[in-house]
Protein backbone atom coordinates (compact mmCIF):
# COMPACT_ATOMS: atom_id res chain seq x y z
CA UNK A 1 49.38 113.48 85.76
CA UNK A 2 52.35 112.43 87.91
CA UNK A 3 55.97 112.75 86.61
CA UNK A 4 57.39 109.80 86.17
CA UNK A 5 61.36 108.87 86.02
CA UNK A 6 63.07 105.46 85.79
CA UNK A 7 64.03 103.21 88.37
CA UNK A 8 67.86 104.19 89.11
CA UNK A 9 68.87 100.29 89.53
CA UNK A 10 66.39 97.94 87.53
CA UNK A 11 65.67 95.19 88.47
CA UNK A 12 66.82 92.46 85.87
CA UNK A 13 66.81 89.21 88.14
CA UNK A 14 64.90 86.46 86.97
CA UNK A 15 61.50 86.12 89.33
CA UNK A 16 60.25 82.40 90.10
CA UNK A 17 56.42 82.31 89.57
CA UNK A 18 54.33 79.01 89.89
CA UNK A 19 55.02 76.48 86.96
CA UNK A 20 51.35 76.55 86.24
CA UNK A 21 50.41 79.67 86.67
CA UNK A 22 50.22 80.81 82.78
CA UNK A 23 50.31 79.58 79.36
CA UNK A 24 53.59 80.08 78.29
CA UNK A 25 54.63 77.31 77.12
CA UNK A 26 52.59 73.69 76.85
CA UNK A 27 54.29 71.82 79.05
CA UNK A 28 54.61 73.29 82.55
CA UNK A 29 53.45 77.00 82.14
CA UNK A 30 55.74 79.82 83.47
CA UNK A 31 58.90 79.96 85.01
CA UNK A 32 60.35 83.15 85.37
CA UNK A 33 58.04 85.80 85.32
CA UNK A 34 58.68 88.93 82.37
CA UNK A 35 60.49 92.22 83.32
CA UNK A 36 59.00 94.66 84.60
CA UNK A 37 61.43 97.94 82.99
CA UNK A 38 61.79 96.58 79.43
CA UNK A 39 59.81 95.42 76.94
CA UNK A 40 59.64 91.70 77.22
CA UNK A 41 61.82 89.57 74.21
CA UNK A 42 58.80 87.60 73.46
CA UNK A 43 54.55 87.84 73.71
CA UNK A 44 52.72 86.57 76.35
CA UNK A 45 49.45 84.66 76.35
CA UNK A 46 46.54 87.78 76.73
CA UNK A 47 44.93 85.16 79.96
CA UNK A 48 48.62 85.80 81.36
CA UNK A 49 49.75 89.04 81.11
CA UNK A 50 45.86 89.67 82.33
CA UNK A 51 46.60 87.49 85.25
CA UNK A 52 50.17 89.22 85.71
CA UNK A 53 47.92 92.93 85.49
CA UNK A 54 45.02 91.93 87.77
CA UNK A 55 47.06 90.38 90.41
CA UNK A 56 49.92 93.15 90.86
CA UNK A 57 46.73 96.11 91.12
CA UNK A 58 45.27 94.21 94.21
CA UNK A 59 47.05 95.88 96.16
CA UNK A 60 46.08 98.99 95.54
CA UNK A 61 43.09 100.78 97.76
CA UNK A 62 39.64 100.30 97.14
CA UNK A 63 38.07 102.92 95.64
CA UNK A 64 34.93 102.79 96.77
CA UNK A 65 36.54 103.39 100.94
CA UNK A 66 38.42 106.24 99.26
CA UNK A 67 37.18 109.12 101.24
CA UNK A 68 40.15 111.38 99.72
CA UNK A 69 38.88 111.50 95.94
CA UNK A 70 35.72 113.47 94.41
CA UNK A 71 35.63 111.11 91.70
CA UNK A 72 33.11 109.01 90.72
CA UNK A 73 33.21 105.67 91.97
CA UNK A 74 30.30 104.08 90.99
CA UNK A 75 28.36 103.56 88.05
CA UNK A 76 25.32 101.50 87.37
CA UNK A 77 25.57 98.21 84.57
CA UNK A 78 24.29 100.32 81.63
CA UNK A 79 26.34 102.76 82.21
CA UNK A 80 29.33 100.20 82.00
CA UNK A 81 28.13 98.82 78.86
CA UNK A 82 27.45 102.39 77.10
CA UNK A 83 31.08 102.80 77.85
CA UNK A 84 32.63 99.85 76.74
CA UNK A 85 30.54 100.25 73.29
CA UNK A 86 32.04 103.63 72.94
CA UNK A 87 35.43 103.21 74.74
CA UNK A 88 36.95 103.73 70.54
CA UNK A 89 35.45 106.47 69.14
CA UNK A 90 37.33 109.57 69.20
CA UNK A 91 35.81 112.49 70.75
CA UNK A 92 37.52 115.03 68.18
CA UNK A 93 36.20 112.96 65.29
CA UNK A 94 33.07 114.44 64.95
CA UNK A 95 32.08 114.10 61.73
CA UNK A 96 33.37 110.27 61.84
CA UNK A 97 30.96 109.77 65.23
CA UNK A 98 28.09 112.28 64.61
CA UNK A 99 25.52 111.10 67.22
CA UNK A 100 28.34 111.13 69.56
CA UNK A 101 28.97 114.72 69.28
CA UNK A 102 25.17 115.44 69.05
CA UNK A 103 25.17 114.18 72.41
CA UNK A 104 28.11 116.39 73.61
CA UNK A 105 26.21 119.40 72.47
CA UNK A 106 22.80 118.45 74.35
CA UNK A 107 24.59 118.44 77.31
CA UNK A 108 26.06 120.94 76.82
CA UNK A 109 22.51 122.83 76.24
CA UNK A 110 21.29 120.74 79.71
CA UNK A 111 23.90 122.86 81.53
CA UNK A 112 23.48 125.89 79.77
CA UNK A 113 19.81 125.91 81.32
CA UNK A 114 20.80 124.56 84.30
CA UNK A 115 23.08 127.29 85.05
CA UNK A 116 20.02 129.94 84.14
CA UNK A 117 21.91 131.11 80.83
CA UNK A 118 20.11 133.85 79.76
CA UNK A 119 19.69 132.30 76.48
CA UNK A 120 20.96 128.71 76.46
CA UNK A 121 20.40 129.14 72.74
CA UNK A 122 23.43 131.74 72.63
CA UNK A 123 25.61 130.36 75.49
CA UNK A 124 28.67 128.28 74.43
CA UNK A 125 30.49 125.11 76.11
CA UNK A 126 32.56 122.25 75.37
CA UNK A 127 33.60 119.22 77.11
CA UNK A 128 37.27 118.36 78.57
CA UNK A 129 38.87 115.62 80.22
CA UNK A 130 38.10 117.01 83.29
CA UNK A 131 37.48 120.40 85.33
CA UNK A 132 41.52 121.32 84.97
CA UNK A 133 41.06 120.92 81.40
CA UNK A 134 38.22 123.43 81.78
CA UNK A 135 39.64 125.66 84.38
CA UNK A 136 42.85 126.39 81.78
CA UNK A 137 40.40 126.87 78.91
CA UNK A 138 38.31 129.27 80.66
CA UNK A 139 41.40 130.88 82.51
CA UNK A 140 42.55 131.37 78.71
CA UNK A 141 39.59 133.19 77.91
CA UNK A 142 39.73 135.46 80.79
CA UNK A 143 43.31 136.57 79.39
CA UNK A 144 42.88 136.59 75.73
CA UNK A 145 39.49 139.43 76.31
CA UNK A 146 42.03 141.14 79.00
CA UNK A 147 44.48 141.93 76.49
CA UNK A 148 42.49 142.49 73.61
CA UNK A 149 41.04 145.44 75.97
CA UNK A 150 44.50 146.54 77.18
CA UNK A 151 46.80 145.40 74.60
CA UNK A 152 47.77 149.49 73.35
CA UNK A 153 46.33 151.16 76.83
CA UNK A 154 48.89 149.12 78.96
CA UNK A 155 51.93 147.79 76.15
CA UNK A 156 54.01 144.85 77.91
CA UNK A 157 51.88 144.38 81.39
CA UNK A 158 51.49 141.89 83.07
CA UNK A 159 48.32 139.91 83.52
CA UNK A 160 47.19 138.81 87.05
CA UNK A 161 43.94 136.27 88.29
CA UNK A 162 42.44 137.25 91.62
CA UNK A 163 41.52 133.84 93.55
CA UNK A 164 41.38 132.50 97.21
CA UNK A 165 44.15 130.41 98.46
CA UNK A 166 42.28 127.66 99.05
CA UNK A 167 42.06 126.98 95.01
CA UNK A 168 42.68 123.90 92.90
CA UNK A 169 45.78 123.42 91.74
CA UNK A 170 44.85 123.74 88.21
CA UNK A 171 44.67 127.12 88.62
CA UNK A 172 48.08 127.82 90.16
CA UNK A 173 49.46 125.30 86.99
CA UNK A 174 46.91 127.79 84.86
CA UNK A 175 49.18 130.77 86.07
CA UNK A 176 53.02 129.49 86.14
CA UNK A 177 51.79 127.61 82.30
CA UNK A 178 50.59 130.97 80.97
CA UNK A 179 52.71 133.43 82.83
CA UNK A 180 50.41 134.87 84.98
CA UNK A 181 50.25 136.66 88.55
CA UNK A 182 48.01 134.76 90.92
CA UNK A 183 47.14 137.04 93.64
CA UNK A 184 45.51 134.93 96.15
CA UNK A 185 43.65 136.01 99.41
CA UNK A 186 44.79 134.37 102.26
CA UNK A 187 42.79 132.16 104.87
CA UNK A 188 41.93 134.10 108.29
CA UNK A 189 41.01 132.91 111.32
CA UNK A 190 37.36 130.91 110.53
CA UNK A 191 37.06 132.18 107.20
CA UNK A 192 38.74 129.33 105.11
CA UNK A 193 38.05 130.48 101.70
CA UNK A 194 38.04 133.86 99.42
CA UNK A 195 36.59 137.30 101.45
CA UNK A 196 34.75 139.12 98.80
CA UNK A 197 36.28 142.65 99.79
CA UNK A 198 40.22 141.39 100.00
CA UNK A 199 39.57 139.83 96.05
CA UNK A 200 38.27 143.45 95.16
CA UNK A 201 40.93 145.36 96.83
CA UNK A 202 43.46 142.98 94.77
CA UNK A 203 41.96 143.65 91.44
CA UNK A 204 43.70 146.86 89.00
CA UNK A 205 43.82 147.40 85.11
CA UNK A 206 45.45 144.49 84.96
CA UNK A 207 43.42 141.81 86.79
CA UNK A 208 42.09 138.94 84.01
CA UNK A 209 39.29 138.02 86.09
CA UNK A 210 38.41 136.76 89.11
CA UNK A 211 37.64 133.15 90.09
CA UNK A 212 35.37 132.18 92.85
CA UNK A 213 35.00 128.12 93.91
CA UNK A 214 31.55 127.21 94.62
CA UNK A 215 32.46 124.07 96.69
CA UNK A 216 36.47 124.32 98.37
CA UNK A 217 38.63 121.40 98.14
CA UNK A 218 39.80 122.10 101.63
CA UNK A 219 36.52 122.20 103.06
CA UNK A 220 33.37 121.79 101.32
CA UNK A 221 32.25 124.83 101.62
CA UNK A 222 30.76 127.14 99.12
CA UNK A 223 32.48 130.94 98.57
CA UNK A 224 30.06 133.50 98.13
CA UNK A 225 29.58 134.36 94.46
CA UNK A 226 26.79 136.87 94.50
CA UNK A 227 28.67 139.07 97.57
CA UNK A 228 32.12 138.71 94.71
CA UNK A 229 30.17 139.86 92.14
CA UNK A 230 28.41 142.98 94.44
CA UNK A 231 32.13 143.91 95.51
CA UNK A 232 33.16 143.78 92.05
CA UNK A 233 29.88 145.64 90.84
CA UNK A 234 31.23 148.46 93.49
CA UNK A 235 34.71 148.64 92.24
CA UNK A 236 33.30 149.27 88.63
CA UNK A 237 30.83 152.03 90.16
CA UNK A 238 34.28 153.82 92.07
CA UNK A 239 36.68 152.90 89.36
CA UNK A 240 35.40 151.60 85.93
CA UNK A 241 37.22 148.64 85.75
CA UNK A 242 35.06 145.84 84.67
CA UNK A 243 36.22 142.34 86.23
CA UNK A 244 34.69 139.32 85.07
CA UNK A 245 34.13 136.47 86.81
CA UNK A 246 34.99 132.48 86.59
CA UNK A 247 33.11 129.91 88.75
CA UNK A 248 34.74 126.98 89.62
CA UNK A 249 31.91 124.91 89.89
CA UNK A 250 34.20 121.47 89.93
CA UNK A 251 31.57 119.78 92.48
CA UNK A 252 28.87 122.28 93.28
CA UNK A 253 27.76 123.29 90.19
CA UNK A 254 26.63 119.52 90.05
CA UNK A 255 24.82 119.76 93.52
CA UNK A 256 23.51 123.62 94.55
CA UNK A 257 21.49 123.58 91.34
CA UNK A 258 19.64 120.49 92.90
CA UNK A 259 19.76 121.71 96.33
CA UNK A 260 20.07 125.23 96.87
CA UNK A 261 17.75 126.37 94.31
CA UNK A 262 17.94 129.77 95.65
CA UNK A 263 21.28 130.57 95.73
CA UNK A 264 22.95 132.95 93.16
CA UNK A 265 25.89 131.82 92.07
CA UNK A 266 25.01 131.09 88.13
CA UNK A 267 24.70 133.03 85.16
CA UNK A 268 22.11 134.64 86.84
CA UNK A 269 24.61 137.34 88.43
CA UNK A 270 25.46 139.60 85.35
CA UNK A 271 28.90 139.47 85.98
CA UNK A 272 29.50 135.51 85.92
CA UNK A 273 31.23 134.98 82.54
CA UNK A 274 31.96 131.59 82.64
CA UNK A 275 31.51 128.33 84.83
CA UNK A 276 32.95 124.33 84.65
CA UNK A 277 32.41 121.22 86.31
CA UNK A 278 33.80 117.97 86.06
CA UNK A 279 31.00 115.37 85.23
CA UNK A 280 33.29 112.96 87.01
CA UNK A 281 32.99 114.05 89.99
CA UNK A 282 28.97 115.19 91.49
CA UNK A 283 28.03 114.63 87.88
CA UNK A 284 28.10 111.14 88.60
CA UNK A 285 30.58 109.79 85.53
CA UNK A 286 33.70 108.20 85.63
CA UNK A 287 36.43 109.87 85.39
CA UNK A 288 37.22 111.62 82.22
CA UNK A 289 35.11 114.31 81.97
CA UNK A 290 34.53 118.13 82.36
CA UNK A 291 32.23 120.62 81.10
CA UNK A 292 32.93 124.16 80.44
CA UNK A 293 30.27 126.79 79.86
CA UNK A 294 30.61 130.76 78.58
CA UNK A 295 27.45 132.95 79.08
CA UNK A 296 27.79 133.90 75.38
CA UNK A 297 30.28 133.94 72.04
CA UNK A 298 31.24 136.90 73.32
CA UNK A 299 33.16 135.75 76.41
CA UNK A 300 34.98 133.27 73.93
CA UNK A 301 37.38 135.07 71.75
CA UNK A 302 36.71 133.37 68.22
CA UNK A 303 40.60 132.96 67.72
CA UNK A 304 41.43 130.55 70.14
CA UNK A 305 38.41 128.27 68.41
CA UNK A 306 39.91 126.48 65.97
CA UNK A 307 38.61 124.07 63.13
CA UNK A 308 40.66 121.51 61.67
CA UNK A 309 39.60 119.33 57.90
CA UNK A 310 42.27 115.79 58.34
CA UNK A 311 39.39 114.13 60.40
CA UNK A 312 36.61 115.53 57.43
CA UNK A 313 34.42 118.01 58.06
CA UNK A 314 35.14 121.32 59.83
CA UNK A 315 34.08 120.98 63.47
CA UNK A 316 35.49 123.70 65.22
CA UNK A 317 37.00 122.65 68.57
CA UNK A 318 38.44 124.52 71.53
CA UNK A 319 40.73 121.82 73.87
CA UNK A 320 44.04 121.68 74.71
CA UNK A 321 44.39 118.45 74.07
CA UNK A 322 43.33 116.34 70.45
CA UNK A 323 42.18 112.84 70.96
CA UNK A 324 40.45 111.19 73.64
CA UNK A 325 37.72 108.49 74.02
CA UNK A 326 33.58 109.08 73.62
CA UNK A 327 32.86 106.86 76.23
CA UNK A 328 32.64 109.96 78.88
CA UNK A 329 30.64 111.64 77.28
CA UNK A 330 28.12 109.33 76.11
CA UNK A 331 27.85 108.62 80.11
CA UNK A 332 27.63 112.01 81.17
CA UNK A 333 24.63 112.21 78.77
CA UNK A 334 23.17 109.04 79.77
CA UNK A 335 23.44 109.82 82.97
CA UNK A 336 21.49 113.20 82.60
CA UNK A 337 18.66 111.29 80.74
CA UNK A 338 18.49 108.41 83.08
CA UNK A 339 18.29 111.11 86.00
CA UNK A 340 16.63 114.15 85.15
CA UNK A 341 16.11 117.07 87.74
CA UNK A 342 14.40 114.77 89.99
CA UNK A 343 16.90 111.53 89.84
CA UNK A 344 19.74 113.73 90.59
CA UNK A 345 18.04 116.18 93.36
CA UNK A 346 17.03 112.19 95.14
CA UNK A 347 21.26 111.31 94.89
CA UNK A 348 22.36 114.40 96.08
CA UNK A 349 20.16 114.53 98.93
CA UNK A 350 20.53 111.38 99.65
CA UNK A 351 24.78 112.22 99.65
CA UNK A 352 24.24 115.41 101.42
CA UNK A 353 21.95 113.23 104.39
CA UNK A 354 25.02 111.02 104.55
CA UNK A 355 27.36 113.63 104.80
CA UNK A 356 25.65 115.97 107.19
CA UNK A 357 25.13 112.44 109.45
CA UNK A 358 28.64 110.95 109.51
CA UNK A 359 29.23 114.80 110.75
CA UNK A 360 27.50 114.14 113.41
CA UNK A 361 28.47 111.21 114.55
CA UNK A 362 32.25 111.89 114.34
CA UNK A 363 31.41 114.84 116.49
CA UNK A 364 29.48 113.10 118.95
CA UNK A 365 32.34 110.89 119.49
CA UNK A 366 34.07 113.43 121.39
CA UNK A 367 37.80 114.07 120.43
CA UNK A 368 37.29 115.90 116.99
CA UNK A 369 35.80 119.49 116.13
CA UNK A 370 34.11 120.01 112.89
CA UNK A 371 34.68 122.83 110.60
CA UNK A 372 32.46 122.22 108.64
CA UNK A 373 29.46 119.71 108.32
CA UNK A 374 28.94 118.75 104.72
CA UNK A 375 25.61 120.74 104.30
CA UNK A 376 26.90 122.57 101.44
CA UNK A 377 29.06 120.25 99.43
CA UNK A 378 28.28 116.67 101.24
CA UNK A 379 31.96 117.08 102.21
CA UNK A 380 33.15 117.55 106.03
CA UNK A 381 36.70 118.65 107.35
CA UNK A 382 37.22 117.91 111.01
CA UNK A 383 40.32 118.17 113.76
CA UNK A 384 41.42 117.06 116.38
CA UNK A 385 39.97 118.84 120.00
CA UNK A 386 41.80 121.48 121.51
CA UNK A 387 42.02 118.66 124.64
CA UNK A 388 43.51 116.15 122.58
CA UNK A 389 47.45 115.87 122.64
CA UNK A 390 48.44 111.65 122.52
CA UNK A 391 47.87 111.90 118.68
CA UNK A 392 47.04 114.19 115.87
CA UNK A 393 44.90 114.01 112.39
CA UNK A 394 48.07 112.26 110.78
CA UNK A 395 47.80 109.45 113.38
CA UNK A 396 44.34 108.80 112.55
CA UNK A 397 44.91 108.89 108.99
CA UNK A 398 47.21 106.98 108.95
CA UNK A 399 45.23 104.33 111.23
CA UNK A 400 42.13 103.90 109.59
CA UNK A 401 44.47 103.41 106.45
CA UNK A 402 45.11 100.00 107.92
CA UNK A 403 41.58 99.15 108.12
CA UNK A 404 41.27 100.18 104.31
CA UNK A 405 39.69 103.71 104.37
CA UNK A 406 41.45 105.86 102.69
CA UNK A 407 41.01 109.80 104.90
CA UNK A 408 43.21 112.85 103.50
CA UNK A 409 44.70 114.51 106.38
CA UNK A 410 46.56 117.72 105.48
CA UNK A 411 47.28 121.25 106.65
CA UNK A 412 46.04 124.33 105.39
CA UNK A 413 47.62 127.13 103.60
CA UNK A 414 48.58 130.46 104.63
CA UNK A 415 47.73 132.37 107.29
CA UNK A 416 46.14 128.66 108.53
CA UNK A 417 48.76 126.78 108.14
CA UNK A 418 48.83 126.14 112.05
CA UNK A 419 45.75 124.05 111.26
CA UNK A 420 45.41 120.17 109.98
CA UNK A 421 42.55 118.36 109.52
CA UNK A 422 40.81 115.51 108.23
CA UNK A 423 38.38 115.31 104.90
CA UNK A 424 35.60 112.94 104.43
CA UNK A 425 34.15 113.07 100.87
CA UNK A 426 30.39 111.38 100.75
CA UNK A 427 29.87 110.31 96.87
CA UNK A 428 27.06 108.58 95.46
CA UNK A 429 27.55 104.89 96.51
CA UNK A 430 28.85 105.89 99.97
CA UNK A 431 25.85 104.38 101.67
CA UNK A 432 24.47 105.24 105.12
CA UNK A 433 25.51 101.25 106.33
CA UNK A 434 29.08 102.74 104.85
CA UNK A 435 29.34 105.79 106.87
CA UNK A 436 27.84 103.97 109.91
CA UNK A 437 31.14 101.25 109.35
CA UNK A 438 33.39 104.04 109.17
CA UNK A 439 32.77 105.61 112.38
CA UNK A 440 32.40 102.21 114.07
CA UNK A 441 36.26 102.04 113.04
CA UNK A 442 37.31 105.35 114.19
CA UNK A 443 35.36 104.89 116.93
CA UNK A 444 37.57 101.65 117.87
CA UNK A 445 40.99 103.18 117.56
CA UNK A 446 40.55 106.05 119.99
CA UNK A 447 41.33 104.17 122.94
CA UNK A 448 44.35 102.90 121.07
CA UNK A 449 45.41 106.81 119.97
CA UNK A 450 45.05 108.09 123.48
CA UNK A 451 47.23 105.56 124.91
CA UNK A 452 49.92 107.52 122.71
CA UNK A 453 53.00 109.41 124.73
CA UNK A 454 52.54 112.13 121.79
CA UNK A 455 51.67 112.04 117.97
CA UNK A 456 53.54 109.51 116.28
CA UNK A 457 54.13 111.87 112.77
CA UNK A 458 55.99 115.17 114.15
CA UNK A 459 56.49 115.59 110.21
CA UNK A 460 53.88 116.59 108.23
CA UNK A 461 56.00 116.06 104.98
CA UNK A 462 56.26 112.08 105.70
CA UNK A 463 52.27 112.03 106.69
CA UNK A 464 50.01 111.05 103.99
CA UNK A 465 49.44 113.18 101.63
CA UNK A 466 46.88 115.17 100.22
CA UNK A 467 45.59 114.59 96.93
CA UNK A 468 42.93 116.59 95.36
């Protein structure tokens, strides 16, 4: 979550509002309007202070012409209503809200087969608030086996995580939190995620595990598990060191399943140990929830389970955090039984089709180059032409913010970081008639940004930002 600090000069001034705009008294309503950095003295009416709420978030984006966030932005009614029935039960209160957890663990078993467990039966998972949740969870794993194997052989070293540089952030939090090396392979040239052979050549005795991202934030595009797990298989063969591997399936575990049946990226490959998602993002819930998945009990060291009586019963849980609402849940499972294999193979198609067609069109337009064209993840990042010098992918951000899509537009990390692009994130709910708006507006401000003397943000640090 963001940090927060105060404001360093509050604003105590009384605010005029409209004399009938509340309830606050019975004569004439408000008059001055409540602080906004202290509690107020006195209550308010709940049709007020909902007014008050409702009005000030209007001015925030819509999420729906987000095009920045992977989150879910769209639900249908039932879903809504399952929600709000559930939106007080407390997920770590399981033997309070039995069915509730009863449905946590059948999705959990839906994923377990999804994923091609070898035995679902024997395969382990949880839910989280989300995939960072999961990510740290399964990143604890990974070190807790690591040292258990080389707590006497290698007394006071240091654990390192072998990952590609185009990673969540969770997992650079997941290091500095628990004091561990990342060793991340750089971008180079085209190749804008993890090479299988540099994340071998950076593993030694001391290497946790390995993570591989099916599905880059940067890009959309999927790194090649099954080529990580042959390199690794080949470093075992020439050196014996067994590294596990961690698949950040955040979106595509949620979409290749569906649509690239025959790719290997799942517990299928021996060597996969462990896998998350976040249901709120190609799972198709709002936000709130993640899934994390270990082949077996034995890629889960039993002492970092832990089962607590004060609630009754003796659930055992594995979270970092305590209490949080059913109401995720509960929709994640709905949504799996409202879908099936079929209902969710029809929306991700149907996301991809969208994805892989807005590619085209922005390319078609003339001034941007694709690299890449949402046919893995129905994600696309795109730049400006090599031709094009009156304005740059901040200048178009920042542009089509005014017309209410919200675009990313961001450089990349090392050894790219010469390069900055646009993302366009297709989500269930972005319709075709959507994506055929959006290009109509970017279409329409290109004679505007080519009338430019140069790019109008020099300064990537004041352009918008990116936001996972």
């Amino acid at each position: 979550m963001p940090l927060h600090t105060g404001p360093e000069k509050p604003d105590e001034r009384p605010r005029s509002v409209n004399p009938f705009y509340g309830e606050a008294n019975p004569v004439g309503g408000m008059t001055e309007a409540p602080p906004q950095h202290r509690l107020p003295d006195g209550p308010l009416p709940p049709a007020t202070a909902y007014q008050l709420v409702h009005d000030e978030l209007m001015l925030d984006g819509n999420s729906r012409l987000n095009l920045a966030t992977f989150v879910t932005t769209w639900m249908e009614p039932q879903a809504d209503v399952l929600m709000a029935e559930c939106r007080d039960k407390n997920m770590i209160d399981k033997d309070e809200y039995p069915r509730t957890a009863e449905l946590e663990r059948r999705c959990v078993a839906m994923l377990a087969d999804l994923w091609n467990a070898p035995d679902p039966s024997a395969a382990v998972g949880c839910s989280t608030t989300g995939s960072s949740e999961a990510c740290m969870l399964a990143g604890m794993a990974l070190k807790r086996r690591w040292a258990k194997r080389n707590a006497n052989r290698y007394p006071g070293a240091r654990p390192n995580l072998v990952m590609g540089v185009n990673v969540q952030v969770c997992w650079e939090k997941f290091c500095t939190f628990w004091e561990v090396e990342a060793r991340q392979v750089p971008m180079e040239g085209d190749r804008f995620h993890l090479d299988p052979q540099a994340a071998a050549e950076l593993c030694d005795e001391n290497t946790i595990g390995v993570v591989g991202i099916l599905g880059s934030t940067f890009d959309g595009s999927y790194e090649p598990i099954a080529e990580l797990c042959a390199a690794l298989d080949e470093l075992q063969e020439r050196t014996e060191l067994d590294i596990p591997v961690h698949v950040d399936g955040a979106s595509g575990a949620m979409v290749a399943p569906f649509l690239d049946e025959d790719l290997l990226w799942d517990f299928r490959l021996p060597r996969v140990a462990s896998i998350n998602t976040s249901g709120h993002k190609y799972g198709l819930v709002y936000p709130g929830v993640g899934w994390a998945l270990w082949r077996s009990a034995a890629e889960l060291p039993e002492e970092l389970v832990f089962r607590v009586n004060y609630l009754g019963g003796d659930m055992p849980t594995f979270a970092l955090n305590f209490s949080r609402p059913g109401a995720q849940v509960v929709a994640q499972y709905y949504t799996f039984l409202r879908l099936g294999r079929e209902g969710f193979r029809a929306v991700q198609q149907a996301t991809r089709d969208v994805a892989m067609g807005l590619a085209d069109r922005v390319e078609r337009l003339g001034d941007f180059r694709l690299l890449t064209r949402g046919d893995q993840l129905p994600v696309f990042a795109f730049t400006t032409a090599t031709d094009v010098t009156a304005y740059d992918v901040f200048d178009v951000s920042r542009r089509m913010r005014e017309r209410g899509w919200l675009v990313p537009a961001y450089a990349f990390p090392a050894n790219r970081e010469d390069l900055s692009v646009l993302r366009v994130v297709c989500r269930n709910g972005f319709s075709s008639d959507l994506a055929e708006l959006f290009v109509e507006d970017l279409g329409r401000l290109l004679p505007e940004l080519r009338r430019q003397p140069h790019p109008l943000t020099h300064d990537t640090d004041a352009a918008t930002g990116f936001h996972h």
